[in-house]
Protein backbone atom coordinates (compact mmCIF):
# COMPACT_ATOMS: atom_id res chain seq x y z
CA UNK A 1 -9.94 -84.26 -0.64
CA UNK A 2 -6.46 -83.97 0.14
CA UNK A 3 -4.70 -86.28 2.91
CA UNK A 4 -3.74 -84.46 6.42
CA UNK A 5 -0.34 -84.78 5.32
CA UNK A 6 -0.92 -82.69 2.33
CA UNK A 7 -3.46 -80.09 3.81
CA UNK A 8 -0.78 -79.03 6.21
CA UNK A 9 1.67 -78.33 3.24
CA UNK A 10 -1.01 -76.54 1.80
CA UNK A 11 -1.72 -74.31 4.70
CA UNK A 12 1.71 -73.57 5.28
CA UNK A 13 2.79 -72.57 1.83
CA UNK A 14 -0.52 -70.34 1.31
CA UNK A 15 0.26 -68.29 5.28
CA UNK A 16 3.89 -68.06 4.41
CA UNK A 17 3.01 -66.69 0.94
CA UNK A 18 0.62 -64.38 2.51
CA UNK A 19 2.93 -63.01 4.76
CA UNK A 20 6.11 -62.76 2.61
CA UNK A 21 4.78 -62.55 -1.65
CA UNK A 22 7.55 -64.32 -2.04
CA UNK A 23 7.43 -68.53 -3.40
CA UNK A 24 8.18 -71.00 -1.53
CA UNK A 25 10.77 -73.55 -1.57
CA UNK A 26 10.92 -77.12 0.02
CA UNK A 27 13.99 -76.07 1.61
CA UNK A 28 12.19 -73.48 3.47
CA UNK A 29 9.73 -76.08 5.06
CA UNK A 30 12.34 -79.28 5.84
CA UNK A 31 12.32 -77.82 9.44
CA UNK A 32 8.94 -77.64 9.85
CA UNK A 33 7.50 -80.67 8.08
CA UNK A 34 10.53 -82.81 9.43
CA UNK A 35 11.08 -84.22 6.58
CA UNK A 36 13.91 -83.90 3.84
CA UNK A 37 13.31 -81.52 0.98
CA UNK A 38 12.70 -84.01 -1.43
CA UNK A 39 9.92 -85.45 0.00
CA UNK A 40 8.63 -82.10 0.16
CA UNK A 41 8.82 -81.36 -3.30
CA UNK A 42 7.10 -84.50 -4.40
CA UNK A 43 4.18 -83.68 -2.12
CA UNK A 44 4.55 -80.05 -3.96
CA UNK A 45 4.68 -81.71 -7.27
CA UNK A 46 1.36 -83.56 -6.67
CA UNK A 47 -0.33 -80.37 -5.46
CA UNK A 48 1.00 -78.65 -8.64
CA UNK A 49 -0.65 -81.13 -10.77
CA UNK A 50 -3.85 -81.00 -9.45
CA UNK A 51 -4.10 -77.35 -9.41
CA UNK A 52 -3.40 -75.99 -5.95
CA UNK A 53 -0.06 -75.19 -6.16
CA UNK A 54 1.59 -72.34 -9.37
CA UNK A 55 5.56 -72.95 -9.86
CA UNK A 56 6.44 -69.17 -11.15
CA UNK A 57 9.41 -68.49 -13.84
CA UNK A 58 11.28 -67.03 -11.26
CA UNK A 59 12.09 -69.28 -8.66
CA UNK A 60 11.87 -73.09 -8.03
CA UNK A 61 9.34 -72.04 -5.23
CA UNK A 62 5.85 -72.66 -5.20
CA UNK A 63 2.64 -69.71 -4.68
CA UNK A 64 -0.93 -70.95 -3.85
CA UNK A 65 -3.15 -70.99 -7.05
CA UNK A 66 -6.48 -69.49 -7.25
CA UNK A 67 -7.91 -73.26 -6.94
CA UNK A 68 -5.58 -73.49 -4.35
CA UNK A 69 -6.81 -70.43 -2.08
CA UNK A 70 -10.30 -71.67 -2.42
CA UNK A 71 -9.75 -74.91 -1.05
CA UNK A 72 -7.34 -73.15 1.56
CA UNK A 73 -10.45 -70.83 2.79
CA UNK A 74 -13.08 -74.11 2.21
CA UNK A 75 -11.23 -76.65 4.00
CA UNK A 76 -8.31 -75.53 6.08
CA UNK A 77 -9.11 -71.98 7.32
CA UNK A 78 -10.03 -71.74 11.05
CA UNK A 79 -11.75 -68.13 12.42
CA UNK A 80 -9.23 -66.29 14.48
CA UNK A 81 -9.81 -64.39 17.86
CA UNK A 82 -9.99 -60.51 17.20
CA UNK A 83 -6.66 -59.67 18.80
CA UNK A 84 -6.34 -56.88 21.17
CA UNK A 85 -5.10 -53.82 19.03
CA UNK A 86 -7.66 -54.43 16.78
CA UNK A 87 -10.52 -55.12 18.95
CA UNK A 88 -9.63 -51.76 21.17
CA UNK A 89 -9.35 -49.54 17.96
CA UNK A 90 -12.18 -50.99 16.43
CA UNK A 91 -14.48 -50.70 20.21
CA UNK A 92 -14.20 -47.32 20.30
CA UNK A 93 -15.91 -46.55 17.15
CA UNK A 94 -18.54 -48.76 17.80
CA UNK A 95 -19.36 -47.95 21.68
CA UNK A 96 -19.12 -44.14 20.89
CA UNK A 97 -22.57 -42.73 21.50
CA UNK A 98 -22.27 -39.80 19.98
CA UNK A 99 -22.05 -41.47 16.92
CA UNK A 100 -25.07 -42.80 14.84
CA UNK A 101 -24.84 -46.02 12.95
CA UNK A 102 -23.63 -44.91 9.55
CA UNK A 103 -21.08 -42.95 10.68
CA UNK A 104 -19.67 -45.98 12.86
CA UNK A 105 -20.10 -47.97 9.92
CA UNK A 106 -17.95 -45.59 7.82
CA UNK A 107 -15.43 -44.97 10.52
CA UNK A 108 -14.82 -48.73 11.03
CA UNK A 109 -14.02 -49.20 8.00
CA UNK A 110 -11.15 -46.71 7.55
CA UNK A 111 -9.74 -48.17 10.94
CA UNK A 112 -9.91 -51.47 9.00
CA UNK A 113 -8.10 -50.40 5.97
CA UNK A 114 -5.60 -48.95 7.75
CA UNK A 115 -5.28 -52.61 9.70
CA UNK A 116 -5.22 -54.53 6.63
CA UNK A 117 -3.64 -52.01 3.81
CA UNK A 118 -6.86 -53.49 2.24
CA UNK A 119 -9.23 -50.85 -0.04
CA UNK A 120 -12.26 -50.71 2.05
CA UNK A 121 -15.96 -50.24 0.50
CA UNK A 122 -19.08 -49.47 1.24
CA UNK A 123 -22.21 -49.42 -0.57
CA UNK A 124 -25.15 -47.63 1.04
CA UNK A 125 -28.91 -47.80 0.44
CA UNK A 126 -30.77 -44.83 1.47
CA UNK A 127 -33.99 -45.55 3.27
CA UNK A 128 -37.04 -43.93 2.41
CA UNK A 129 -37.89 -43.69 6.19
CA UNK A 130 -34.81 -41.10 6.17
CA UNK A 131 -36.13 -37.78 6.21
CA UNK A 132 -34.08 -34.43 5.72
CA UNK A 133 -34.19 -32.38 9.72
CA UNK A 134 -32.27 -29.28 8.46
CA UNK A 135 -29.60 -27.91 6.07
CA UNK A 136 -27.28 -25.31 6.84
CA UNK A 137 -24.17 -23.94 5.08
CA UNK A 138 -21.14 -22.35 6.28
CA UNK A 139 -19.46 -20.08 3.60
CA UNK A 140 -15.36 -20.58 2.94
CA UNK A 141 -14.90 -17.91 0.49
CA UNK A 142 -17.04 -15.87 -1.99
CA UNK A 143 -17.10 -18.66 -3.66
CA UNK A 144 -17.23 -21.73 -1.78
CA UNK A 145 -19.70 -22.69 0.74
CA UNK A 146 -19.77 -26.34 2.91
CA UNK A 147 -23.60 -27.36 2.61
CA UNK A 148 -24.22 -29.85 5.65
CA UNK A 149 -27.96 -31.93 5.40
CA UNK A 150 -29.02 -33.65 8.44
CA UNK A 151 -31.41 -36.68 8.78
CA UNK A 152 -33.86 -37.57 11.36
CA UNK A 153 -31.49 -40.52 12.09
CA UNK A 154 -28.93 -38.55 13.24
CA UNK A 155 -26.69 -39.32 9.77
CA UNK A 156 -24.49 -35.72 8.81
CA UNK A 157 -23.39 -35.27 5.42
CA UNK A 158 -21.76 -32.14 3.86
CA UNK A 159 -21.02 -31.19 0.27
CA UNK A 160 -18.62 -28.58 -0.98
CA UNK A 161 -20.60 -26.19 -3.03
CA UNK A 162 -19.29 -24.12 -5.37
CA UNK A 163 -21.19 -21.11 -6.58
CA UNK A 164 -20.00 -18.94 -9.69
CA UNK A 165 -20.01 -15.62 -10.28
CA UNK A 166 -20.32 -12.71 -7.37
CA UNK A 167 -23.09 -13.76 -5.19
CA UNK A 168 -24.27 -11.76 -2.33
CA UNK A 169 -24.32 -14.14 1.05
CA UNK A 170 -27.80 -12.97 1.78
CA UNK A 171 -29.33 -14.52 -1.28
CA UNK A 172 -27.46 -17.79 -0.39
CA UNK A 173 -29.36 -17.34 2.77
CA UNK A 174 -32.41 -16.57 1.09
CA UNK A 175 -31.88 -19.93 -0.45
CA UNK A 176 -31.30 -21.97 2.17
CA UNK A 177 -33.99 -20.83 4.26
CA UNK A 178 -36.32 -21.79 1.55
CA UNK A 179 -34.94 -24.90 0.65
CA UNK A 180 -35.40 -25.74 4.81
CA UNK A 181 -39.11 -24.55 4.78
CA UNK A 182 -40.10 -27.30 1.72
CA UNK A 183 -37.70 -29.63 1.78
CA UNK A 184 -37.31 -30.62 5.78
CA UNK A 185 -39.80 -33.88 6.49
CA UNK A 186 -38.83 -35.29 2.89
CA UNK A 187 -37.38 -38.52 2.61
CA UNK A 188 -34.21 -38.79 0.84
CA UNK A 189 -34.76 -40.46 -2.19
CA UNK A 190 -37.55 -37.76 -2.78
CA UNK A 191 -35.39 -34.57 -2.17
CA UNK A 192 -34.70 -34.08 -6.05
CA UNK A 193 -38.72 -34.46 -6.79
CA UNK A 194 -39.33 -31.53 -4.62
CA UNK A 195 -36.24 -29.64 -5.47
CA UNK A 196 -37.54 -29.84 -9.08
CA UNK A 197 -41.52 -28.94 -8.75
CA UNK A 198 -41.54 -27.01 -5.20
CA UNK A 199 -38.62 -25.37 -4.78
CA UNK A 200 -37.41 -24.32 -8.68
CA UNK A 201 -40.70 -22.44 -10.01
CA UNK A 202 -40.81 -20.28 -6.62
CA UNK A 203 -37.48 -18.94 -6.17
CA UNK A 204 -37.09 -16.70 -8.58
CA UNK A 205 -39.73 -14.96 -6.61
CA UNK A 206 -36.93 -14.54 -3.59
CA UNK A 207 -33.67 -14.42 -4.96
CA UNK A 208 -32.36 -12.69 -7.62
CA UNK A 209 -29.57 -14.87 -8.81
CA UNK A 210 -32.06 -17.71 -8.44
CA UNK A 211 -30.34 -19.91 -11.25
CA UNK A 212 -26.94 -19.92 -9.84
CA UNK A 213 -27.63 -20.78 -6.43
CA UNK A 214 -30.81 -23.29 -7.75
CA UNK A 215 -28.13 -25.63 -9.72
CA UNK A 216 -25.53 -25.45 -7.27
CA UNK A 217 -27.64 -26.61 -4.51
CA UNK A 218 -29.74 -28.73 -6.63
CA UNK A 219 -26.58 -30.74 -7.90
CA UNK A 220 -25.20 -30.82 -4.09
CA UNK A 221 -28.13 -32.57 -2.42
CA UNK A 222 -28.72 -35.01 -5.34
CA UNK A 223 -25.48 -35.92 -5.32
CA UNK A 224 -26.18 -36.64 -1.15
CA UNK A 225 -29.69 -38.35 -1.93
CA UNK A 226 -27.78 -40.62 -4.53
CA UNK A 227 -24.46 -40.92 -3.57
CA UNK A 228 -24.07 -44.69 -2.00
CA UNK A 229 -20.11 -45.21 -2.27
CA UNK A 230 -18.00 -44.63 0.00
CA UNK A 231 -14.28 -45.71 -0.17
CA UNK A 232 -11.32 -46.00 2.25
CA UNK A 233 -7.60 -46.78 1.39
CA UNK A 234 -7.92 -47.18 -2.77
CA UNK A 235 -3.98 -46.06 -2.78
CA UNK A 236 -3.47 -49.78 -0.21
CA UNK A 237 -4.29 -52.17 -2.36
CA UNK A 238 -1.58 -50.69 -5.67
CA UNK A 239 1.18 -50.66 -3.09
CA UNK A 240 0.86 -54.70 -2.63
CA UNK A 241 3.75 -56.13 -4.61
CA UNK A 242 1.11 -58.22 -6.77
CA UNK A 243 0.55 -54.54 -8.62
CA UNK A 244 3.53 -53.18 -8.86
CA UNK A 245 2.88 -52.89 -13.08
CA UNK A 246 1.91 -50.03 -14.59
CA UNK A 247 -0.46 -51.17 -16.81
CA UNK A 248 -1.73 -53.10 -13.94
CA UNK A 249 -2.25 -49.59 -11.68
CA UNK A 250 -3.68 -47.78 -14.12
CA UNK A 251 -6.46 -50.68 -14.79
CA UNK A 252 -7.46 -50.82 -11.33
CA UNK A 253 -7.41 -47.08 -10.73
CA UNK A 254 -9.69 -47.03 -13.78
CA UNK A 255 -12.09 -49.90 -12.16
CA UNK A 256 -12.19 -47.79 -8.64
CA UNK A 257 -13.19 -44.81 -10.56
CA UNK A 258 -15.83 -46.29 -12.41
CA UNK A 259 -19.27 -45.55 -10.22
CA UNK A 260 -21.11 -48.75 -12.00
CA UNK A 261 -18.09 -51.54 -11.68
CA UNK A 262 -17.82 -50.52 -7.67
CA UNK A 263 -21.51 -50.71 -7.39
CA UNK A 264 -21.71 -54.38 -8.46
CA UNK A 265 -19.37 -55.27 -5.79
CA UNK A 266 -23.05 -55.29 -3.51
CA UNK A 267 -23.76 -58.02 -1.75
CA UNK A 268 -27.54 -60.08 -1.77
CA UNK A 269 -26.12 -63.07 0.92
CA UNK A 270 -26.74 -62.01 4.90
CA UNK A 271 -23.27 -64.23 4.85
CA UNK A 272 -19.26 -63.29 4.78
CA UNK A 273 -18.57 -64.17 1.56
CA UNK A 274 -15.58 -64.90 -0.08
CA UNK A 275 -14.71 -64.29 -4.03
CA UNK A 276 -11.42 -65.15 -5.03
CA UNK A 277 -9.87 -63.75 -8.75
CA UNK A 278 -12.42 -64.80 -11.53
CA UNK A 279 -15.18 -65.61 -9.21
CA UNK A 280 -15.63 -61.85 -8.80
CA UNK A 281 -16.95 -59.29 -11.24
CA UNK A 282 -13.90 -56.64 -10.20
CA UNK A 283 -10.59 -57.83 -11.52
CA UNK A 284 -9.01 -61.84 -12.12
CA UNK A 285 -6.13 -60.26 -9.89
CA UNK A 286 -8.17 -59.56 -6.70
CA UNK A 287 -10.02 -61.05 -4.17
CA UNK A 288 -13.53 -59.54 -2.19
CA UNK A 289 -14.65 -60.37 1.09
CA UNK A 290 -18.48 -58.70 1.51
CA UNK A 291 -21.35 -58.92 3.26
CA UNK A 292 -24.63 -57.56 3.47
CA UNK A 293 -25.57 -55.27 6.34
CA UNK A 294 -29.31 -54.42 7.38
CA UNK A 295 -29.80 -51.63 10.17
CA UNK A 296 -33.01 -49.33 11.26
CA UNK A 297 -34.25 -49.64 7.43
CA UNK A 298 -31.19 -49.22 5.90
CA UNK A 299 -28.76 -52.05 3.99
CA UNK A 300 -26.33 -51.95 2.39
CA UNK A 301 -22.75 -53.89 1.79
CA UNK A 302 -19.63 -53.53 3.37
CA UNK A 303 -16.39 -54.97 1.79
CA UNK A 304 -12.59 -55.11 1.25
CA UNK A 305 -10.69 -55.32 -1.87
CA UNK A 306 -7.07 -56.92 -1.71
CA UNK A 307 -5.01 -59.77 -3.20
CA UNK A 308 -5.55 -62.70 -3.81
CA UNK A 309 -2.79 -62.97 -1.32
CA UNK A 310 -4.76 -61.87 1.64
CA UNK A 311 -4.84 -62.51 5.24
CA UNK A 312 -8.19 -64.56 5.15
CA UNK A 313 -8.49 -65.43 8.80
CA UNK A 314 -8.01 -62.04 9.75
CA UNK A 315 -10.44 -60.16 7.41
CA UNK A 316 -13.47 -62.23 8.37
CA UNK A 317 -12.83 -61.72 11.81
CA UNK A 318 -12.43 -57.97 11.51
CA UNK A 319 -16.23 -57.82 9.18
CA UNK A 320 -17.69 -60.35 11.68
CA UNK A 321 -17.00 -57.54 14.38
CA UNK A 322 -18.74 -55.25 12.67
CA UNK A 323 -21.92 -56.81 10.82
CA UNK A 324 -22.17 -58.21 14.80
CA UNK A 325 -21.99 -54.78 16.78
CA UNK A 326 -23.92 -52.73 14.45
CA UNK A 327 -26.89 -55.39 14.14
CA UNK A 328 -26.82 -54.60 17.61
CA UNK A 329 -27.29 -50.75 17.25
């Protein structure tokens, strides 16, 4: 353990690093520690050698190591008051009653990338117990059609369709109406069983250009039934100065877009949990703050992707909100 002395140079390097991404100097802390700079940068030097502190090539500064953040968020962080922007932005997503859970689940956590310049997540489980009420469509071209499923729960989901070819609207009605007569009542994660053995060796019976319309809509609502990823602000987190490499870019765009390295960002711990650099299975450069989430049958995890550089205090606070109000739903 570190003395108090020292824990206070360690906080006040890793919030001014936070804040500026820029290393910092004894100099730059004389006023505030009261003490003369080279006292300072003894204290620095002893934090360097036991790994908290990182001296960089291009300054005689000093930036939190990843050792260092951990014992930053472990020992010296204190939870911070949701301040009043955030809490009134935040409020009226979650006390809108016109909105069902998931939906104020998703929509909080766009408001809280857009806080944070953070890349929000968040990794859904469909519930068995969540039955398809009714599919409609609403045609945008000859071409293009927006197919919208509803669930029992109240959850709304569309899908642009595209159909090829020259297909008469009334046979994409045809479709849809029979679709709605065998498919309504079925749980989710069942909807591409019964598209498969109910709905594909009868329609050819109704419409004509059964094989078209079968595979679009067949590919649109199992892409609903298994889609569990949704993702807010992926641009924030490439214009932190950390990644301002190419190489660097292109490697996380790569990880973002990659359906099984975003999925093993979910979270098994009820707690806010912190995962600094290596001790997450994303990127060394990063750091994830998760949780688990659990509401009328369905979990899932909710969770922001920044720098290791991140405003700790202030990210916890903001995912305590929400795991809080919607266990409340």
């Amino acid at each position: 353990m570190l003395s108090e002395r020292e824990e206070y140079l360690l906080k006040l390097i890793v919030e001014d690093y936070i804040k500026s991404a820029r290393p910092v100097s004894s100099k730059a802390l004389e006023h505030i520690m009261k003490c003369s700079s080279a006292t300072i940068r003894s204290e620095m030097n002893y934090l360097e050698e036991i790994g908290l502190l990182e001296k960089t090539h291009i300054s005689s500064g000093r930036v939190p190591s990843e050792k260092g953040y951990r014992y930053y968020v472990d020992n010296i962080m204190k939870p911070k008051e949701l301040n009043g922007e955030d809490m009134l932005k935040l409020k009226t997503i979650v006390d809108n009653k016109s909105l069902v859970v998931n939906d104020i689940i998703l929509k909080s956590m766009e408001i809280i990338s857009e806080l944070t310049h953070y890349t929000t997540i968040v990794l859904g489980k469909q519930s068995s117990e969540n039955l398809v009420q009714k599919i409609e469509v609403i045609p945008i071209d000859k071409n293009n059609i927006v197919a919208i499923i509803v669930t029992d729960k109240g959850h709304v989901e569309h899908k642009n369709v595209y159909i090829p070819g020259d297909v008469d609207s009334y046979e994409i009605k045809q479709t849809v109406d029979l679709i709605n007569k065998l498919i309504v009542g079925t749980s989710i994660d069942m909807v591409s069983e019964v598209l498969e053995y109910q709905v594909k060796p009868i329609i050819g019976k109704y419409v004509h250009q059964h094989e078209v319309l079968y595979n679009a809509f067949y590919n649109a609502f199992t892409d609903f039934a298994n889609e569990s990823i949704k993702m807010s602000g992926t641009k924030n987190i490439l214009m932190q100065p950390e990644f301002n490499n190419a190489d660097k870019i292109r490697e996380i765009i790569s990880k973002f877009e990659d359906k099984d390295i975003v999925e093993s960002i979910k979270e098994e711990d009820n707690g806010i949990n912190i995962y600094i650099g290596s001790e997450n299975n994303f990127d060394d450069d990063v750091t994830i703050i998760k949780t688990k989430y659990m509401v009328n049958g369905e979990e899932g995890t909710i969770a922001l992707i920044g720098p290791k550089r991140m405003e700790y205090e202030r990210v916890i606070t903001l995912l305590n909100y929400i795991k809080e109000n919607i266990g409340s739903k």
